[in-house]
Protein backbone atom coordinates (compact mmCIF):
# COMPACT_ATOMS: atom_id res chain seq x y z
CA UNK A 1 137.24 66.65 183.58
CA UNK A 2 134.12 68.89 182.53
CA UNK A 3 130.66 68.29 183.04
CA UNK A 4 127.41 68.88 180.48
CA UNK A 5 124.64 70.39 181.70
CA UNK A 6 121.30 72.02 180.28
CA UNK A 7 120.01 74.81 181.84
CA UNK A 8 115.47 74.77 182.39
CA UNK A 9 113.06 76.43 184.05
CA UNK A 10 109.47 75.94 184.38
CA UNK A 11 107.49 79.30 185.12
CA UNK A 12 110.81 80.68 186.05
CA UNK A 13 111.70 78.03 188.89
CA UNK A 14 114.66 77.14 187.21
CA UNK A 15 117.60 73.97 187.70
CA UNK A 16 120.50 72.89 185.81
CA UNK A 17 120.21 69.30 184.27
CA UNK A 18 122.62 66.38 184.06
CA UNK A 19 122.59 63.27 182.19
CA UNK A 20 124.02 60.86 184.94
CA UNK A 21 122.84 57.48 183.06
CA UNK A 22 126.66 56.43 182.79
CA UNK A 23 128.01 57.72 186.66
CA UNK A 24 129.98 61.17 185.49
CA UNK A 25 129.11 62.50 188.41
CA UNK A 26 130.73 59.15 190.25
CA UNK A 27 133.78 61.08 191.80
CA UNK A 28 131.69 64.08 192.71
CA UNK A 29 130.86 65.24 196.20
CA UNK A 30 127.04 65.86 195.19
CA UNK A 31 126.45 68.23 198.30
CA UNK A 32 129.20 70.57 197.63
CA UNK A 33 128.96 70.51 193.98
CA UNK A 34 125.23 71.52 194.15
CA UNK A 35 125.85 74.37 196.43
CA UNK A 36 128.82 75.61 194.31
CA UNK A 37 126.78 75.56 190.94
CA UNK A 38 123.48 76.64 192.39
CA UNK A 39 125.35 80.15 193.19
CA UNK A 40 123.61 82.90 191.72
CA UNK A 41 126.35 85.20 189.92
CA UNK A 42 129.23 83.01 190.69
CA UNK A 43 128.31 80.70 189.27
CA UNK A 44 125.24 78.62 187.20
CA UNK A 45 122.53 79.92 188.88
CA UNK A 46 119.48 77.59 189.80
CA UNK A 47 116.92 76.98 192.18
CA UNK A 48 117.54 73.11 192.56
CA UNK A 49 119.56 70.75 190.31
CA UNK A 50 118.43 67.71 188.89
CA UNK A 51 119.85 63.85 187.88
CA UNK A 52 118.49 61.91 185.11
CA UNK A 53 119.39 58.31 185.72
CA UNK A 54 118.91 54.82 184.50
CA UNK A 55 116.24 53.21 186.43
CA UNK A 56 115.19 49.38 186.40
CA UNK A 57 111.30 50.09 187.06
CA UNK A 58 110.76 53.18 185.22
CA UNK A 59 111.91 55.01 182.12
CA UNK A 60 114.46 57.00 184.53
CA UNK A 61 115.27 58.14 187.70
CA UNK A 62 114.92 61.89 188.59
CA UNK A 63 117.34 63.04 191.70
CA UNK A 64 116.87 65.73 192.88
CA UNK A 65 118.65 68.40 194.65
CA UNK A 66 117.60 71.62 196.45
CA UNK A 67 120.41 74.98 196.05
CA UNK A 68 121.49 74.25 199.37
CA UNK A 69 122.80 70.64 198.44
CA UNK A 70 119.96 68.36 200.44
CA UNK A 71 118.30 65.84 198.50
CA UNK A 72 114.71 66.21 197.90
CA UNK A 73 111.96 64.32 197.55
CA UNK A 74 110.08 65.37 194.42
CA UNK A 75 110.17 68.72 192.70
CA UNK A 76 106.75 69.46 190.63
CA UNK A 77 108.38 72.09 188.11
CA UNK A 78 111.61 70.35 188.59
CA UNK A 79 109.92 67.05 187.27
CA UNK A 80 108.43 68.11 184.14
CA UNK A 81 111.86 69.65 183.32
CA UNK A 82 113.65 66.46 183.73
CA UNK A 83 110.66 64.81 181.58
CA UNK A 84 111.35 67.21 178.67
CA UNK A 85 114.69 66.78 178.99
CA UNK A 86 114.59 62.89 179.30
CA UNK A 87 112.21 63.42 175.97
CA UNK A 88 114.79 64.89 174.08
CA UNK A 89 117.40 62.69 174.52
CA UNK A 90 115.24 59.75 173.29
CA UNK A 91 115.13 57.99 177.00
CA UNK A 92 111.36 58.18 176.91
CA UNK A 93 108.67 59.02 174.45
CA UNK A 94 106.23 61.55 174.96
CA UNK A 95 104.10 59.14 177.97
CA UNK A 96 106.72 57.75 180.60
CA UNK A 97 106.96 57.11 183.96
CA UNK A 98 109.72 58.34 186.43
CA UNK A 99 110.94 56.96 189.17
CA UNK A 100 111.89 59.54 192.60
CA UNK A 101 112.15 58.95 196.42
CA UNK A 102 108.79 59.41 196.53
CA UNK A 103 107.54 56.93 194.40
CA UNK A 104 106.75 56.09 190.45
CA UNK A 105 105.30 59.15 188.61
CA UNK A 106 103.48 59.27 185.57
CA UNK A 107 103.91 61.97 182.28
CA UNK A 108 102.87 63.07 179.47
CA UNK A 109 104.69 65.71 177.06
CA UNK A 110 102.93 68.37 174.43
CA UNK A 111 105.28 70.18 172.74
CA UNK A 112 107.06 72.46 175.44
CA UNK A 113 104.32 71.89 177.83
CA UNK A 114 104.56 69.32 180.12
CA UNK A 115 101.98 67.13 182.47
CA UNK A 116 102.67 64.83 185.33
CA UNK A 117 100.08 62.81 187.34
CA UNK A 118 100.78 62.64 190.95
CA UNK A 119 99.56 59.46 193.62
CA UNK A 120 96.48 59.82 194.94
CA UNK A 121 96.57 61.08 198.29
CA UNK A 122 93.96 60.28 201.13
CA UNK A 123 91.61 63.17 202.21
CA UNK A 124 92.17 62.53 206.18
CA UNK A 125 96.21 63.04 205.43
CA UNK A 126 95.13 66.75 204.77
CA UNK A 127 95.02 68.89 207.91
CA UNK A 128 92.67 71.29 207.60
CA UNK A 129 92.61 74.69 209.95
CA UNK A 130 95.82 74.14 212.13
CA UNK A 131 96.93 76.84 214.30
CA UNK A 132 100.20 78.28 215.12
CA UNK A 133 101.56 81.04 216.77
CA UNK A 134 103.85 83.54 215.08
CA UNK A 135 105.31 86.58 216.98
CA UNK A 136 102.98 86.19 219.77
CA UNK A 137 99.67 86.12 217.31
CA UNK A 138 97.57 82.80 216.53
CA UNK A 139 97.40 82.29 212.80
CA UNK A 140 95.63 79.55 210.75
CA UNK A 141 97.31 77.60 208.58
CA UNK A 142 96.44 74.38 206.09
CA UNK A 143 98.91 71.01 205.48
CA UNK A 144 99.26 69.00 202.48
CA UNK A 145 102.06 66.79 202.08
CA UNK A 146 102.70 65.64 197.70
CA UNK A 147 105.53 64.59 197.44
CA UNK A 148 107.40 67.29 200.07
CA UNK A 149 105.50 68.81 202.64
CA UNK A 150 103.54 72.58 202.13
CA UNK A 151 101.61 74.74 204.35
CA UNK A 152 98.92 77.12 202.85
CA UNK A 153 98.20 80.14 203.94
CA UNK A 154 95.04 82.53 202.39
CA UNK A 155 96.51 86.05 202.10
CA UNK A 156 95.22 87.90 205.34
CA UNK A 157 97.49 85.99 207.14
CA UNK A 158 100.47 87.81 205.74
CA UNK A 159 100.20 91.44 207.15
CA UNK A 160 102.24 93.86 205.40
CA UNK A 161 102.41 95.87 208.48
CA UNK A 162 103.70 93.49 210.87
CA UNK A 163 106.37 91.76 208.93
CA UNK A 164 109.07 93.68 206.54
CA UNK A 165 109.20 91.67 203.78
CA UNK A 166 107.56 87.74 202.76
CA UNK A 167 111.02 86.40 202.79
CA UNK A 168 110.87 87.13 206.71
CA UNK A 169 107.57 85.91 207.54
CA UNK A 170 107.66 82.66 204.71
CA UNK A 171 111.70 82.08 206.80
CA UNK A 172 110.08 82.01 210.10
CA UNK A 173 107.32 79.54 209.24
CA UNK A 174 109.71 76.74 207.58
CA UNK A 175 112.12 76.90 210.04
CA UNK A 176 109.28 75.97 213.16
CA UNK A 177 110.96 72.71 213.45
CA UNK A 178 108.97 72.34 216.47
CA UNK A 179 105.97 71.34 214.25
CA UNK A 180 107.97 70.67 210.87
CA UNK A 181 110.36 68.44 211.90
CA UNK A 182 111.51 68.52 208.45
CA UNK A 183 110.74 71.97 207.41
CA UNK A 184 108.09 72.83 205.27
CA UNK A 185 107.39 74.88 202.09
CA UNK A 186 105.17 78.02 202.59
CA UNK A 187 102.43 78.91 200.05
CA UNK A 188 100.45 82.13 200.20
CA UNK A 189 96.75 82.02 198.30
CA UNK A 190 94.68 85.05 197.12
CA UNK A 191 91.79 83.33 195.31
CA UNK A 192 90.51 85.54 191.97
CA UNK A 193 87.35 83.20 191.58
CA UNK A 194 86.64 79.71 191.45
CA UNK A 195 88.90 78.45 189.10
CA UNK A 196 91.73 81.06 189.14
CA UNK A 197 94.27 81.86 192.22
CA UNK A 198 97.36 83.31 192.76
CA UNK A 199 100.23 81.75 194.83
CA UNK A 200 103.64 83.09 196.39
CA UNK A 201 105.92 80.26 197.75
CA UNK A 202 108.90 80.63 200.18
CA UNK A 203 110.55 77.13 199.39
CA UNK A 204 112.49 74.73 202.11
CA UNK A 205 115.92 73.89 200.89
CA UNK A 206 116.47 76.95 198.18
CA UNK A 207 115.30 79.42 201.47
CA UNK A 208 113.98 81.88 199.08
CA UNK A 209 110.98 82.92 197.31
CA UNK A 210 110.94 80.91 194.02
CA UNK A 211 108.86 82.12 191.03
CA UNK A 212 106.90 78.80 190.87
CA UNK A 213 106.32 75.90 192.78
CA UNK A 214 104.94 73.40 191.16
CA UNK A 215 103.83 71.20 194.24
CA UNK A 216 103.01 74.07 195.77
CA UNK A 217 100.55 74.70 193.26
CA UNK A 218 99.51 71.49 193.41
CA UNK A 219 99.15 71.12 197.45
CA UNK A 220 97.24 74.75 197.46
CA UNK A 221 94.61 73.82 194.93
CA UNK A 222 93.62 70.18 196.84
CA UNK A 223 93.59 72.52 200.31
CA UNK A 224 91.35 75.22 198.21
CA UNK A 225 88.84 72.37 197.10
CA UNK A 226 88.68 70.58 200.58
CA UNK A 227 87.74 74.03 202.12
CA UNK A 228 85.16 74.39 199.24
CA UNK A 229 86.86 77.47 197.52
CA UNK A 230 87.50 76.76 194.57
CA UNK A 231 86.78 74.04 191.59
CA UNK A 232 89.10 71.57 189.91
CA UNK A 233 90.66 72.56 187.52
CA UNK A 234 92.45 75.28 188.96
CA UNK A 235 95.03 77.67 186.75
CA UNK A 236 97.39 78.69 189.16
CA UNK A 237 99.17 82.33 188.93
CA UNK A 238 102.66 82.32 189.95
CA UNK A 239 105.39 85.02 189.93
CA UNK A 240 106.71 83.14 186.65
CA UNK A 241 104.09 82.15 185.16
CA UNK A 242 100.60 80.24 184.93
CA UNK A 243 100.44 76.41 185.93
CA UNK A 244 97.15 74.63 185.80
CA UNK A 245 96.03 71.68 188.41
CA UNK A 246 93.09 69.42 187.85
CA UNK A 247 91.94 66.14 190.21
CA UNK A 248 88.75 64.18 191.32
CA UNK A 249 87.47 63.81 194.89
CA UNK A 250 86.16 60.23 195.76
CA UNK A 251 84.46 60.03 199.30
CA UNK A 252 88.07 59.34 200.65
CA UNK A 253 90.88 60.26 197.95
CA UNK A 254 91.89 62.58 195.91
CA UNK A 255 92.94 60.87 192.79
CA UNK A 256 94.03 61.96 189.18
CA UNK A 257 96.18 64.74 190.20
CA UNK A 258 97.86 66.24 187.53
CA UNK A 259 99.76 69.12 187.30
CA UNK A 260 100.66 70.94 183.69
CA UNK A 261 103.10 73.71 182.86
CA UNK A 262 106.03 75.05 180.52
CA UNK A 263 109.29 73.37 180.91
CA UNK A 264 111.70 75.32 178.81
CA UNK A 265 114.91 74.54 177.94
CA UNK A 266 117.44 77.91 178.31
CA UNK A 267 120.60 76.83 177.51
CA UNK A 268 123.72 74.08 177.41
CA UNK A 269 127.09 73.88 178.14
CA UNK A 270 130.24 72.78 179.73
CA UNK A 271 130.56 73.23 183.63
CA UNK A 272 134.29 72.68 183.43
CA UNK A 273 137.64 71.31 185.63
CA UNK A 274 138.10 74.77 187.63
CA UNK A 275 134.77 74.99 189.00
CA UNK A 276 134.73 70.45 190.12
CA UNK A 277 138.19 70.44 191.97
CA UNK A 278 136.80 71.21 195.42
CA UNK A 279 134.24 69.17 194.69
CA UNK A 280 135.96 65.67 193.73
CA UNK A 281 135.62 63.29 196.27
CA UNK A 282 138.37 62.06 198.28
């Protein structure tokens, strides 16, 4: 028993690919084959890993899994990956829709660069100027949830000085299950000027900093434009790369949210028998 895969990445956030439309992965204890696959140096390497499956009210269905085996919701870069890759196997032409747990999304592919429209979210389901406190100080925070849940931060709050490295403060802020009963993914913003910013995120379910994250980039620019920051659209700076995110305010939505980005495709090959035994279900 082997398994295909294609390795992608999307401004360096980067998942291994497989083409599940016929059940290969039937016999296969999903958490623990994630995990094992997902290993950095032992194995594939990826930030997430993704399912491309038949769907009855979409082109396909994207699943898709964090490093450390949960399930996610959506995955911005993650999605236009699976859309290229979908693309290239002739399941969908260059517009198609994709089904996910969070709903139907829309996309649209130009050569390696792919766009996705996200639903429109309601302007009161942003929180604007929260407060928490972190190691005894009172910090102010934003919330936008698209698709999986994000917290934006503008770059004062992360003090060089008090914490020893992002990884520790972006750790401590997803885990405050006490107001994230999920978790949430951490975004830090500097702004360059009304139309450009930068963005580090510290992502729930890989526990790392990733070198893009495409909702990320997507929740940070909506929070930016509610606070009257910045201007739609935004290009977005990650550690990988350069995203762009454009949308329209209404009086009470935000509505044709689209995020655009690279979604290359690295490699393929054979994840084979040794590395699935302790995986096979029982």
């Amino acid at each position: 028993m082997s398994i295909p895969f294609t390795k992608m990445h999307g401004c360096g956030n980067d998942f291994i690919l497989i083409d599940n439309r016929e059940n290969i992965m039937e016999r296969i204890s999903l958490t623990k084959f994630v995990t094992e696959v997902c290993k950095r140096r032992f194995n594939i390497g990826a930030d997430g890993l993704i399912l491309l499956e038949k769907s009855p009210i979409a082109n396909f269905k994207m699943r898709y899994f964090n490093a450390d085996g949960s399930e996610g919701e959506m995955c911005g870069n993650g999605a236009r990956c699976v859309c290229r890759f979908a693309y290239e196997l002739d399941v969908a032409g260059k517009e198609m829709t994709f089904e996910t747990l969070n709903g139907i999304y829309d996309a649209y592919i130009h050569e390696s660069h792919v766009k996705i429209k996200f639903p429109s979210i309601k302007k009161s389901e942003v929180a604007l100027n929260q407060v928490l406190s972190i190691n005894k100080q009172i910090e102010s925070y934003h919330y936008a949830y698209v698709g999986v849940p994000h917290t934006v931060w503008l770059q004062d709050s992360f003090d060089p000085l008090k914490w020893p490295s992002f990884h520790d403060w972006g750790s401590k802020i997803r885990n405050r299950t006490d107001i994230f009963p999920q978790g949430t993914n951490v975004n830090l913003i500097e702004i360059i000027d009304q139309h450009h910013i930068k963005i580090r995120t510290f992502e729930r379910g890989v526990e790392e900093e990733t070198f893009a994250c495409g909702s990320g980039a997507t929740a940070s620019a909506i929070v930016l434009r509610l606070l009257n920051l910045i201007e739609s659209p935004v290009t977005v700076k990650t550690l990988g790369g350069t995203l762009v995110v454009s949308f329209q305010l209404t009086e009470e939505m935000i509505k044709d949210i689209f995020l655009e980005g690279n979604a290359v495709m690295v490699c393929e090959g054979i994840i084979p028998l040794e590395s699935l035994e302790r995986c096979i279900s029982v």
